[in-house]
N, C-alpha and C. Protein backbone atom coordinates (compact mmCIF):
# COMPACT_ATOMS: atom_id res chain seq x y z
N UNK A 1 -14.18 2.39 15.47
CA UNK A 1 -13.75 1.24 14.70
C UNK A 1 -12.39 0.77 15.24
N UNK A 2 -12.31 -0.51 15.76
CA UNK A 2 -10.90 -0.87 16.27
C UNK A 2 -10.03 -1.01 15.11
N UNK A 3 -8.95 -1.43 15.36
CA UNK A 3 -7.79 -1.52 14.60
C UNK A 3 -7.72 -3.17 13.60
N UNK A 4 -8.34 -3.97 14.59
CA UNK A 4 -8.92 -4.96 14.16
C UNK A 4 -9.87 -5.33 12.72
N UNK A 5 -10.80 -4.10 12.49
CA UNK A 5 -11.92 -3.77 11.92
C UNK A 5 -11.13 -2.88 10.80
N UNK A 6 -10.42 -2.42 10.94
CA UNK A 6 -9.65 -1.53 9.75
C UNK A 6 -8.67 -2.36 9.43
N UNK A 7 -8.43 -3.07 9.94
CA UNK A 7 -7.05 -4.08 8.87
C UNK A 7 -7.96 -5.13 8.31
N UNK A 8 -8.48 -5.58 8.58
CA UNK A 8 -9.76 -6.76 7.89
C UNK A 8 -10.81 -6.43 6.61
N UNK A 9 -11.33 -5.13 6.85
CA UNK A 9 -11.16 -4.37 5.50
C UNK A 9 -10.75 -3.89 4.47
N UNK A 10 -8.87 -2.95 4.86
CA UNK A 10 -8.26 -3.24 4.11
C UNK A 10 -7.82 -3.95 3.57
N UNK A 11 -7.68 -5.09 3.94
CA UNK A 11 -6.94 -6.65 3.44
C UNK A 11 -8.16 -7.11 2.50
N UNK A 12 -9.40 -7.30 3.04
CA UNK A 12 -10.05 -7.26 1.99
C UNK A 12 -10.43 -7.16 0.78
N UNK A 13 -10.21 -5.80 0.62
CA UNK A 13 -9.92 -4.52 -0.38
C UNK A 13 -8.70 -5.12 -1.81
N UNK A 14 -7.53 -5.39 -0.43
CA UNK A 14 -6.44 -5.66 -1.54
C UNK A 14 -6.14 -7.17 -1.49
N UNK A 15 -7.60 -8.21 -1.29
CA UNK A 15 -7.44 -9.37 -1.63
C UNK A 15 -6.53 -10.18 -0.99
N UNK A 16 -6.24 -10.09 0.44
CA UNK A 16 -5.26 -10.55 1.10
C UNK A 16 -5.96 -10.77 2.32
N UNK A 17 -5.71 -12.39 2.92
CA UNK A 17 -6.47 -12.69 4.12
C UNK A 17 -5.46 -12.49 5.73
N UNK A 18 -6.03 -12.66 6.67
CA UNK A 18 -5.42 -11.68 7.48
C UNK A 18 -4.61 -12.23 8.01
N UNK A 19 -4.59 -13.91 7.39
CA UNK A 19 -2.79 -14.56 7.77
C UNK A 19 -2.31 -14.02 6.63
N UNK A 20 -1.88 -13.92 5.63
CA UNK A 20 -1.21 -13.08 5.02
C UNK A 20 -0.93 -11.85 5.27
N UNK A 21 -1.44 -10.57 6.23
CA UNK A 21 -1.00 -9.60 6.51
C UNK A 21 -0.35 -10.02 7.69
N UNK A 22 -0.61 -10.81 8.50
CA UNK A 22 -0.07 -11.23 9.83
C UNK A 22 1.56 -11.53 9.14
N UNK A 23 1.36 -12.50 7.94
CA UNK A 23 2.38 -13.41 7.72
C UNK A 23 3.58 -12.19 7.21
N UNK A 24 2.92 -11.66 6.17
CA UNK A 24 3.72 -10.06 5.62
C UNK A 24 4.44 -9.66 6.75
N UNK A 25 3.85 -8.89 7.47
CA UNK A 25 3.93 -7.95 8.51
C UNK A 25 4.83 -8.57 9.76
N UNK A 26 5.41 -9.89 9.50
CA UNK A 26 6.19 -10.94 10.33
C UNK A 26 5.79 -10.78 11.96
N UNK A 27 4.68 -10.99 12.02
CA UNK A 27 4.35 -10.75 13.39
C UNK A 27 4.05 -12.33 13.75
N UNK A 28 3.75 -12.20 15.00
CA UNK A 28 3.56 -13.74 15.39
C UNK A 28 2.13 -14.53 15.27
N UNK A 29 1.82 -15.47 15.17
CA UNK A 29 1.00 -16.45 15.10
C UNK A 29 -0.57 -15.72 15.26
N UNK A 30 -1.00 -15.83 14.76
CA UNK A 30 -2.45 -15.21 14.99
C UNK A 30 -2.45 -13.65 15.86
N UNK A 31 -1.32 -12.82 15.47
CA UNK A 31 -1.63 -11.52 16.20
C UNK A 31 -2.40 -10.50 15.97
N UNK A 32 -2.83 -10.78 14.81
CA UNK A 32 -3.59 -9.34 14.02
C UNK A 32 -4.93 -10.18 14.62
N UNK A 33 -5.71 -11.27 15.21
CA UNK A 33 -6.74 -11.68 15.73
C UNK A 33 -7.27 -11.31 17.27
N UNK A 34 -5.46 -11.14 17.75
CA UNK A 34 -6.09 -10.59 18.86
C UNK A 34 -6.24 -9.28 19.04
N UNK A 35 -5.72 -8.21 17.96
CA UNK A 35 -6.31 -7.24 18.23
C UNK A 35 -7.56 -6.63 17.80
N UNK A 36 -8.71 -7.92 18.23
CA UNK A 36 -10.31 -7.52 18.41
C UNK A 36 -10.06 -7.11 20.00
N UNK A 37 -9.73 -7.68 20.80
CA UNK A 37 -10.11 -7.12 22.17
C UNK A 37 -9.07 -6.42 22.60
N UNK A 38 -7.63 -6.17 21.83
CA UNK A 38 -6.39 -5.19 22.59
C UNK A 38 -6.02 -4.66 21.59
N UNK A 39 -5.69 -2.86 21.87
CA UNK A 39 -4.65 -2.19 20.51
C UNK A 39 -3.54 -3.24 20.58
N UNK A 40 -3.25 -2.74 19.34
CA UNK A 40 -1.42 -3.55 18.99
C UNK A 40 -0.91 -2.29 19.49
N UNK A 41 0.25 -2.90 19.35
CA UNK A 41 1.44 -1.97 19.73
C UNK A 41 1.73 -1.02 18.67
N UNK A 42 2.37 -0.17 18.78
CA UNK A 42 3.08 0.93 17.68
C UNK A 42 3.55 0.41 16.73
N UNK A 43 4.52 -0.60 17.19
CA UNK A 43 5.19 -1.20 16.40
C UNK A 43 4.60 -2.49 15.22
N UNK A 44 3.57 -2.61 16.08
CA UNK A 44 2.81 -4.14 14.89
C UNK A 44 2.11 -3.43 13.74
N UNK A 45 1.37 -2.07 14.83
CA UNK A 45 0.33 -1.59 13.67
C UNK A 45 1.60 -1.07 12.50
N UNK A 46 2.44 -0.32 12.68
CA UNK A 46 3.24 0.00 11.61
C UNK A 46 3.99 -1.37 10.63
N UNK A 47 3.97 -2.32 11.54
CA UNK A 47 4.60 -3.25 10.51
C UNK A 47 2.94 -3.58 9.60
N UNK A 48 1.69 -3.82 9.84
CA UNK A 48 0.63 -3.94 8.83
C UNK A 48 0.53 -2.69 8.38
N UNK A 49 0.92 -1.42 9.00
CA UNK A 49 0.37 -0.62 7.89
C UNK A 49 1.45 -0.40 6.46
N UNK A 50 2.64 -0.97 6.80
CA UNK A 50 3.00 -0.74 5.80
C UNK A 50 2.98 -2.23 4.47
N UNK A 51 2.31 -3.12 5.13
CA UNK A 51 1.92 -4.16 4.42
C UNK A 51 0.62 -3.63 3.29
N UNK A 52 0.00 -2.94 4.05
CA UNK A 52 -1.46 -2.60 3.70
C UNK A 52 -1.37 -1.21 2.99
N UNK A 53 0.17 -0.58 2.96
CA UNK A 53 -0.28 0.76 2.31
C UNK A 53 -0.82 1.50 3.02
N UNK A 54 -1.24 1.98 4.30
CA UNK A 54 -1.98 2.35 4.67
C UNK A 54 -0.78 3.25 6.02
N UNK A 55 -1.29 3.81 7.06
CA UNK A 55 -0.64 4.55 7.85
C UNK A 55 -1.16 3.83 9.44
N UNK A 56 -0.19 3.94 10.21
CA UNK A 56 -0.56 3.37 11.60
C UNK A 56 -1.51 4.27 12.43
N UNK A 57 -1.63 5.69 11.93
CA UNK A 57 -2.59 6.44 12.81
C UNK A 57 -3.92 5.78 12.22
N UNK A 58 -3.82 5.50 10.84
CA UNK A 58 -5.02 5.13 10.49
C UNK A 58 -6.01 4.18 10.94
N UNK A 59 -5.08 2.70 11.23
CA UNK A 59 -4.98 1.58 12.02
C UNK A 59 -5.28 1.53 14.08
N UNK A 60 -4.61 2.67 13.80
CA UNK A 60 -5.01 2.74 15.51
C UNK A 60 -6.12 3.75 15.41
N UNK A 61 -6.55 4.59 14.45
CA UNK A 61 -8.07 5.23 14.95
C UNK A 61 -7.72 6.69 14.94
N UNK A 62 -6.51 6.88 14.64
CA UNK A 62 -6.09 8.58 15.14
C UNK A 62 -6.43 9.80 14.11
N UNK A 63 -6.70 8.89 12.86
CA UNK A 63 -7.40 9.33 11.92
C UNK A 63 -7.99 8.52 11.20
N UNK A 64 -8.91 9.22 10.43
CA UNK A 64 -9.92 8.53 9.51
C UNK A 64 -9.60 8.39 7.82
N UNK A 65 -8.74 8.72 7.48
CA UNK A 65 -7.98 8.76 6.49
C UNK A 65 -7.07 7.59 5.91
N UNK A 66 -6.99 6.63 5.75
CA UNK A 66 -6.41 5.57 4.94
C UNK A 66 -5.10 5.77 4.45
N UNK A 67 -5.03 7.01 3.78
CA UNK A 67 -4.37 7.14 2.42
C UNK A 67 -2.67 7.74 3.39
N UNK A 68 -1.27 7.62 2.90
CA UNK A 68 -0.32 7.80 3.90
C UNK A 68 -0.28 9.59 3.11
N UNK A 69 0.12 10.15 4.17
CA UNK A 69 0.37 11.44 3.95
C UNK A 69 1.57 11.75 2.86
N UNK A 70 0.99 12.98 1.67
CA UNK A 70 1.96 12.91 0.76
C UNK A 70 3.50 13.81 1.40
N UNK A 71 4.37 12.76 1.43
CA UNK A 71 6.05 13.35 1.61
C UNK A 71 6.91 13.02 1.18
N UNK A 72 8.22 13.26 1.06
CA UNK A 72 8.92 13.49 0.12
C UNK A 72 8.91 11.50 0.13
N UNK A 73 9.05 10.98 1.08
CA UNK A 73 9.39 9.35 1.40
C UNK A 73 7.96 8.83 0.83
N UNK A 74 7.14 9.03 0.53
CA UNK A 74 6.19 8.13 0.01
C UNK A 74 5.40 8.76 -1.07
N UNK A 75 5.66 10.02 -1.38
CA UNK A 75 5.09 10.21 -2.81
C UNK A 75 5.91 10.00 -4.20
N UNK A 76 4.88 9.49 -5.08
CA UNK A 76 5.21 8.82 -6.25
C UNK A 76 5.82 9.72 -7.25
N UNK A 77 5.99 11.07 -7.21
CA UNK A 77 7.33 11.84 -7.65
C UNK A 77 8.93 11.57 -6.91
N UNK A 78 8.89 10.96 -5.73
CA UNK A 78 10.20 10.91 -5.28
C UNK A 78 10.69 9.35 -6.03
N UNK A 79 9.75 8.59 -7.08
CA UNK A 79 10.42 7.42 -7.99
C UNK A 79 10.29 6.79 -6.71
N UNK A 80 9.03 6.74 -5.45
CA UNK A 80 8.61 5.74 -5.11
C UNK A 80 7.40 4.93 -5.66
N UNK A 81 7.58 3.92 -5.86
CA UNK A 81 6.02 3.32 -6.89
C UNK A 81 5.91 1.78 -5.89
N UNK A 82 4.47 2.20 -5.36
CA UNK A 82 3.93 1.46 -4.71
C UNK A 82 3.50 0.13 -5.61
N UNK A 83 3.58 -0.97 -4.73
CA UNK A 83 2.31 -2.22 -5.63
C UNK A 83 0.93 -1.81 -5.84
N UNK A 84 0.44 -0.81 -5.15
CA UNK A 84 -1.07 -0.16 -5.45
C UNK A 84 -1.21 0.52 -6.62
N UNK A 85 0.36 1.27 -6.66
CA UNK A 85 0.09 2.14 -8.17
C UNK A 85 0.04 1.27 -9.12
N UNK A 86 0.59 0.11 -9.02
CA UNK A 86 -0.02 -0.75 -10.03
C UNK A 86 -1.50 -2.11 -10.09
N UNK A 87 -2.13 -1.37 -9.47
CA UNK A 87 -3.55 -1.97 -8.95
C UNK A 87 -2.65 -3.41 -8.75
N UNK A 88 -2.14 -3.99 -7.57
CA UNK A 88 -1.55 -4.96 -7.15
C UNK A 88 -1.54 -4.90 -6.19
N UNK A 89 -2.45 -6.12 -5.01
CA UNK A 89 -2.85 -5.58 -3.73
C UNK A 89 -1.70 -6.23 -2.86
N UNK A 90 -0.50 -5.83 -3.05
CA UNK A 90 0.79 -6.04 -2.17
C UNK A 90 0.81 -4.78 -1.51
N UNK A 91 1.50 -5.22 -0.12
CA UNK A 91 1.73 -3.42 0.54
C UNK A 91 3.65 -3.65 -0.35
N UNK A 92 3.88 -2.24 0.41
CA UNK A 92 5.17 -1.88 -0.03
C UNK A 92 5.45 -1.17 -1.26
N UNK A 93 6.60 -0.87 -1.47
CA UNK A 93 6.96 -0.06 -2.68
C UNK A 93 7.44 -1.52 -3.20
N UNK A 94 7.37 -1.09 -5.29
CA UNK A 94 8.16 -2.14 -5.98
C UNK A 94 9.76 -2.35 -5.74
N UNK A 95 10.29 -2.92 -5.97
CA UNK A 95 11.90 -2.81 -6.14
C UNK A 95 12.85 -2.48 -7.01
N UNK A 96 13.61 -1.46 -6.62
CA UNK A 96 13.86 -0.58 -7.71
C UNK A 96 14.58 -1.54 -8.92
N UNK A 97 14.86 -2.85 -9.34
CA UNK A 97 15.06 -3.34 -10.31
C UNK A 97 13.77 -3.60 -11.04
N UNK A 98 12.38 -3.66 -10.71
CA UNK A 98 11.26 -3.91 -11.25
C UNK A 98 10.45 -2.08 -12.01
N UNK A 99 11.35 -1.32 -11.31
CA UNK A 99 10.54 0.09 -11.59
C UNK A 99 11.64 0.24 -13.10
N UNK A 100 12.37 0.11 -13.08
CA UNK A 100 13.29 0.26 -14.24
C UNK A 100 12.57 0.15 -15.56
N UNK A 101 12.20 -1.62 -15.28
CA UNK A 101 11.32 -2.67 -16.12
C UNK A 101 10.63 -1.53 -16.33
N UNK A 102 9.50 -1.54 -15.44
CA UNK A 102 8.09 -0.69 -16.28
C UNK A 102 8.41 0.68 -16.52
N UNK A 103 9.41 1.20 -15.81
CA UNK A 103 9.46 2.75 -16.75
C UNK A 103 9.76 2.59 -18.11
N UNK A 104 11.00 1.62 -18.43
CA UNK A 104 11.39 1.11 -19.79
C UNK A 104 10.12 0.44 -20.35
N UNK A 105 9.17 -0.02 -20.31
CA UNK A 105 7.57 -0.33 -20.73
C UNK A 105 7.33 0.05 -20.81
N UNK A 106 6.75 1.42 -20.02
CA UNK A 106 5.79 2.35 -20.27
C UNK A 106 6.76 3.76 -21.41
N UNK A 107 7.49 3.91 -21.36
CA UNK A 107 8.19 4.18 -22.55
C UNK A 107 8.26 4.11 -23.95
N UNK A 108 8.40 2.34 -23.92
CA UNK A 108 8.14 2.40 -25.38
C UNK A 108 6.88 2.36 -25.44
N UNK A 109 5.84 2.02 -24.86
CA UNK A 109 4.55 1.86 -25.01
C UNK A 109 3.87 3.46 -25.54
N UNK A 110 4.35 4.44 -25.15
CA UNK A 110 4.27 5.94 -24.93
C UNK A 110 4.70 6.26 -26.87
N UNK A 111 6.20 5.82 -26.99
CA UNK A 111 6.73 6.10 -28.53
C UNK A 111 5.88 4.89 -29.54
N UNK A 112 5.25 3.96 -28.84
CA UNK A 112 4.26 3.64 -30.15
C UNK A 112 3.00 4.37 -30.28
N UNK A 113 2.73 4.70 -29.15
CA UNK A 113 1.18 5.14 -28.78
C UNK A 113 1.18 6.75 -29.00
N UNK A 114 1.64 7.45 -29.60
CA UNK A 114 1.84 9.16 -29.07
C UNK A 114 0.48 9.64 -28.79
N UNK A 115 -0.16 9.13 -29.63
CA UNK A 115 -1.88 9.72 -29.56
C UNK A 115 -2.47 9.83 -28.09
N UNK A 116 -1.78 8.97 -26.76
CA UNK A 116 -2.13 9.12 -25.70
C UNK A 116 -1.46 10.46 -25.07
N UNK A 117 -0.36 10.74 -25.73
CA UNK A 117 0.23 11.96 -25.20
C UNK A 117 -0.79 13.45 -25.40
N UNK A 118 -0.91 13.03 -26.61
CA UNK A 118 -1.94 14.06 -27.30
C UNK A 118 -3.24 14.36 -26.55
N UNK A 119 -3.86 13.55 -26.65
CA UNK A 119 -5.06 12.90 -25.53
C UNK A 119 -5.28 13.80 -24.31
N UNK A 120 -3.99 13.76 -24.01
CA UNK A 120 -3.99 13.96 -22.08
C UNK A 120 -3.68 15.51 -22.48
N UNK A 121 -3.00 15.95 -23.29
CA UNK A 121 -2.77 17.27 -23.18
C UNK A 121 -4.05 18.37 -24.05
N UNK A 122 -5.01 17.78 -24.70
CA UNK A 122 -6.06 18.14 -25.37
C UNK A 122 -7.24 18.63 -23.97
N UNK A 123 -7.27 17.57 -22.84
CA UNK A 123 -7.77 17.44 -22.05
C UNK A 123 -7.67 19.41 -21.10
């Protein structure tokens, strides 16, 4: 599967056409098109994969795996919160003035609701 074929899917996926990952990913004019017949460079695939959430080995073929490896820089205990964790098909993490917002949301939402606390720990 080229690299081509895996960003056109993912974009898919998260509802985004592939001038918009081109456009995201600030690459130039129709570049994510030409890589049907040439890899991108290191550097392009990493600028879409991080549009896409996704990892540049993934994009170039080096693995079959999508998902970015959990580390301290991209897992969602280090108070990184992706646009995916909020089913929102943007790549990137939110900005930490917007994570504030929804922790303070999901908060009070939590002290009206306790029965969900209950819920999850019944489980």
């Amino acid at each position: 599967m080229t690299a081509f074929t895996r960003v056109k899917e993912l974009a898919k996926i998260r509802k985004l056409s592939l001038r918009e990952v081109n456009d995201k990913a600030g690459l130039g004019k129709n570049s994510i098109y030409k890589w049907k017949t040439s890899a991108p460079s290191i550097e392009n695939a990493s600028k879409v994969a991080k549009v896409l959430n996704t990892s540049a080995d993934y994009l170039m073929g080096k693995t079959d795996n999508p998902t970015i490896p959990n580390n301290s820089e991209n897992h969602i205990n280090s108070n990184t919160l992706t646009w995916l964790d909020l089913d929102m098909p943007y790549g990137g993490t939110v900005p930490d003035e917007l994570k504030d917002y929804y922790k303070a949301m999901a908060e009070q939402y939590i002290k009206q609701h306790p029965e969900i606390l209950k819920k999850r720990d019944e489980k």
